[in-house]
C-alpha atoms as a PDB file:
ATOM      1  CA  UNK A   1      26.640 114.023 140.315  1.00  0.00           C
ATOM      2  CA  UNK A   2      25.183 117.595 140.832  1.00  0.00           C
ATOM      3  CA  UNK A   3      23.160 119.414 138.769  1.00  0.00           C
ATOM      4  CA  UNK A   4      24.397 123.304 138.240  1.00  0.00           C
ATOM      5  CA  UNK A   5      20.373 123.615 136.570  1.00  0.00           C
ATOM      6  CA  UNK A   6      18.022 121.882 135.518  1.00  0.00           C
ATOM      7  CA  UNK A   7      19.600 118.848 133.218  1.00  0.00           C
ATOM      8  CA  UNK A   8      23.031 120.371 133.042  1.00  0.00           C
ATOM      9  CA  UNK A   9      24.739 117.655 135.277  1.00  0.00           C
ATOM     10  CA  UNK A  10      28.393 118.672 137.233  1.00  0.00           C
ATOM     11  CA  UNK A  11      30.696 116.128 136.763  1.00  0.00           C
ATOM     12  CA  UNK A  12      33.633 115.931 140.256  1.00  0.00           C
ATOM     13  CA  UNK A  13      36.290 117.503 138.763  1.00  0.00           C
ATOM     14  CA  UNK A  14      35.226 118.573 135.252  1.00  0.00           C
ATOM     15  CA  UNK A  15      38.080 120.639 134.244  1.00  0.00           C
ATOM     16  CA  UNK A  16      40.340 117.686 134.776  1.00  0.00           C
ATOM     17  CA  UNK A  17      40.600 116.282 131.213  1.00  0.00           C
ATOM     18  CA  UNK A  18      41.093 120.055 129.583  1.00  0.00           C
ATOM     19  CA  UNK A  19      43.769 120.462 132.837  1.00  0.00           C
ATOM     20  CA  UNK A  20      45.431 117.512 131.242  1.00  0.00           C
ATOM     21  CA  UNK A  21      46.317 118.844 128.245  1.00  0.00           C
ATOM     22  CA  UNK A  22      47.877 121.899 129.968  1.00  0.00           C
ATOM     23  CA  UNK A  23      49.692 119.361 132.100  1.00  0.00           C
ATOM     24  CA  UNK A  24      51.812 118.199 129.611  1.00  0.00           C
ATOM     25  CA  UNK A  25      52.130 120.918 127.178  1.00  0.00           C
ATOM     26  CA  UNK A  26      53.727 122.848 129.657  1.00  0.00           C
ATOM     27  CA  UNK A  27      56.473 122.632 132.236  1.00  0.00           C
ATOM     28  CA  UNK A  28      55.616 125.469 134.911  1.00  0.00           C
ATOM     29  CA  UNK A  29      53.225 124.634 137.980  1.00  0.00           C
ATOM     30  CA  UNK A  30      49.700 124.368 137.546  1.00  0.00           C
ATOM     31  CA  UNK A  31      46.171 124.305 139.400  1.00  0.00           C
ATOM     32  CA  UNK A  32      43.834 121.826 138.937  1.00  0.00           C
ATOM     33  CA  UNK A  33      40.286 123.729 139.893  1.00  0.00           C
ATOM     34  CA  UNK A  34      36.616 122.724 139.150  1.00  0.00           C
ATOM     35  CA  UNK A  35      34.690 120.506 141.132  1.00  0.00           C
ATOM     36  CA  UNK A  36      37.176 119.616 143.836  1.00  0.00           C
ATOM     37  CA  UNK A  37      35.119 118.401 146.638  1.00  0.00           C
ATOM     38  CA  UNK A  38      36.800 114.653 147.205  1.00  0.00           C
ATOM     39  CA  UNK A  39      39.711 114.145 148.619  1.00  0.00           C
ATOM     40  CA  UNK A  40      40.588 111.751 146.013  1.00  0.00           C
ATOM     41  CA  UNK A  41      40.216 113.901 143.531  1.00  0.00           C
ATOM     42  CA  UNK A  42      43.375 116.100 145.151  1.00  0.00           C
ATOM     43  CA  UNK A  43      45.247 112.934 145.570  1.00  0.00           C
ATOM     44  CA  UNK A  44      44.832 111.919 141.962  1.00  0.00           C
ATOM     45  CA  UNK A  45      45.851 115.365 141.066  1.00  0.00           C
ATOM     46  CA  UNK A  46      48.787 115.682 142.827  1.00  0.00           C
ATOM     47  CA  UNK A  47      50.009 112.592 141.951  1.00  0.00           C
ATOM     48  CA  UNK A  48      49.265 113.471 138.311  1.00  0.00           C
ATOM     49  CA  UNK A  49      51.439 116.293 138.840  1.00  0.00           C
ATOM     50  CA  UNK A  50      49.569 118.949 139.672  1.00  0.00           C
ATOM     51  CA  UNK A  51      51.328 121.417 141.672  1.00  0.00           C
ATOM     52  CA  UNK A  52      48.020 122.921 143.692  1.00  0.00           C
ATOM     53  CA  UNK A  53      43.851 122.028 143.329  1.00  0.00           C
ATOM     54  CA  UNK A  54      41.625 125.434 143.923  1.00  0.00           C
ATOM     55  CA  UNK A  55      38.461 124.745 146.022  1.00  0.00           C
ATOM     56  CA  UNK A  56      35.890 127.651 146.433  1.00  0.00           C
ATOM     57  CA  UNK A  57      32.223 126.711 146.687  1.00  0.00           C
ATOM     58  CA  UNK A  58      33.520 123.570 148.527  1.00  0.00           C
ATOM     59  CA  UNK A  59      34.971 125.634 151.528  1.00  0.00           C
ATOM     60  CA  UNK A  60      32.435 127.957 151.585  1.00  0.00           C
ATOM     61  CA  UNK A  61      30.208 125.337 152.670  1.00  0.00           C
ATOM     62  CA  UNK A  62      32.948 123.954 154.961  1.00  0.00           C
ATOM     63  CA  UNK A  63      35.751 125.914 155.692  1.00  0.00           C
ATOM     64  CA  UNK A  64      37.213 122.989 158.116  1.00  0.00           C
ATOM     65  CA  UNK A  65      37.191 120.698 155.223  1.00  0.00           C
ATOM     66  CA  UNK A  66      40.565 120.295 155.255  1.00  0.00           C
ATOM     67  CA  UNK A  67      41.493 119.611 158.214  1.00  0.00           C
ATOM     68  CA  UNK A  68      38.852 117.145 158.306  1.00  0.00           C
ATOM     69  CA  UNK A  69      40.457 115.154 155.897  1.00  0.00           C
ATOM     70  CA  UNK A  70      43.753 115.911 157.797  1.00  0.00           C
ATOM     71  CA  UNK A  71      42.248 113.419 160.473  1.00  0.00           C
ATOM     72  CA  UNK A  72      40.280 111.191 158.457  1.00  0.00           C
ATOM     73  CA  UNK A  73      36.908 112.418 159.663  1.00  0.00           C
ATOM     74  CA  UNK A  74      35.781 113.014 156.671  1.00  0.00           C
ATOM     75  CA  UNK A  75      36.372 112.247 152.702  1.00  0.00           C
ATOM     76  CA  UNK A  76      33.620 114.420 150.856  1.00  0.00           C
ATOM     77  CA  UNK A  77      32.756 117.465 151.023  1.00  0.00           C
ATOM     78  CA  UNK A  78      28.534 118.564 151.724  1.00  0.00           C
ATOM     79  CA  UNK A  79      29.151 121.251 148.740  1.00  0.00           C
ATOM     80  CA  UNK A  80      26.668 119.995 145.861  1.00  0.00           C
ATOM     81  CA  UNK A  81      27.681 122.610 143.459  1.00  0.00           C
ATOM     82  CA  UNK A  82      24.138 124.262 143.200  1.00  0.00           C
ATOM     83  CA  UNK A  83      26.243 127.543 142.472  1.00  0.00           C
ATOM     84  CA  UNK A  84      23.519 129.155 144.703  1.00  0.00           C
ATOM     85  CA  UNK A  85      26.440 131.031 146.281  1.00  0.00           C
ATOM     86  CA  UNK A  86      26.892 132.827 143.336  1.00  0.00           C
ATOM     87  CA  UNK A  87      24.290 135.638 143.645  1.00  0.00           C
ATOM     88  CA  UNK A  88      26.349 136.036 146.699  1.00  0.00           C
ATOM     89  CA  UNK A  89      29.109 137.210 145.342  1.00  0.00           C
ATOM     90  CA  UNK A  90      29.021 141.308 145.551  1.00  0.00           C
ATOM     91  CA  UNK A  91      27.123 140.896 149.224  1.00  0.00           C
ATOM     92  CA  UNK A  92      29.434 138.713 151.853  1.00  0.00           C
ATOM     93  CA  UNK A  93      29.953 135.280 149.308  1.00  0.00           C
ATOM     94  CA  UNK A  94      28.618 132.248 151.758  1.00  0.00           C
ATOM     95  CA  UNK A  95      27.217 128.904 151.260  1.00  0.00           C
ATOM     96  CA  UNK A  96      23.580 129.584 151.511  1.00  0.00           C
ATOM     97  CA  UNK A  97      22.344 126.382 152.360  1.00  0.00           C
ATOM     98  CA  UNK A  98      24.354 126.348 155.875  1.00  0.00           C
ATOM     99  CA  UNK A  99      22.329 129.725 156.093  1.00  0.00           C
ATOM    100  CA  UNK A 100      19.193 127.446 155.189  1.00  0.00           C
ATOM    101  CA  UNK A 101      20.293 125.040 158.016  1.00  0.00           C
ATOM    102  CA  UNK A 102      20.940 122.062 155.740  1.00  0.00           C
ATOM    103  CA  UNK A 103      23.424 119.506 157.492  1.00  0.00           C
ATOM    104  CA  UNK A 104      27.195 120.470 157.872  1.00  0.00           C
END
């Protein structure tokens, strides 16, 4: 579990159990976004009936992520939702701890 600051923990997918509610209130394709970084968490999703996850911060940090998990070279993503990306946002939004050289 990340942290987003000090003692405010991120949980993997923390919009999931409001998502739910949408899920079956309504009956028109829907998103699941919020701490996507697993590819379990899309599975679980989709098969939930989900028509689509979202995944920002987790791309920025890899934007091969994907297609990583395409060919089962990876099953995580590095993004540990430090929202330190978000000052980034008005100037050319990156990850900056690739910038930092932490592992990709």
């Amino acid at each position: 579990m990340a942290r987003v600051s000090a003692g405010i923990p991120v949980r993997r997918g923390f919009f999931l159990p409001y998502a739910r509610q949408f899920l079956d209130a309504l009956s028109l394709p829907l998103i699941l976004l919020g701490g996507v970084n697993r590819l379990e968490t899309v599975e679980a999703a989709l098969s939930e009936g989900f028509a689509f996850v979202a995944m920002a911060r987790a791309l920025l940090r890899e934007p091969d992520l994907v297609d990583r998990w395409r060919v089962g070279a990876a099953s995580e993503g590095l993004c540990i939702h430090c929202n330190k990306c978000m000052p980034t946002i008005y100037s050319g939004t990156r990850c900056v701890l690739v910038a930092k050289g932490y592992p990709s």
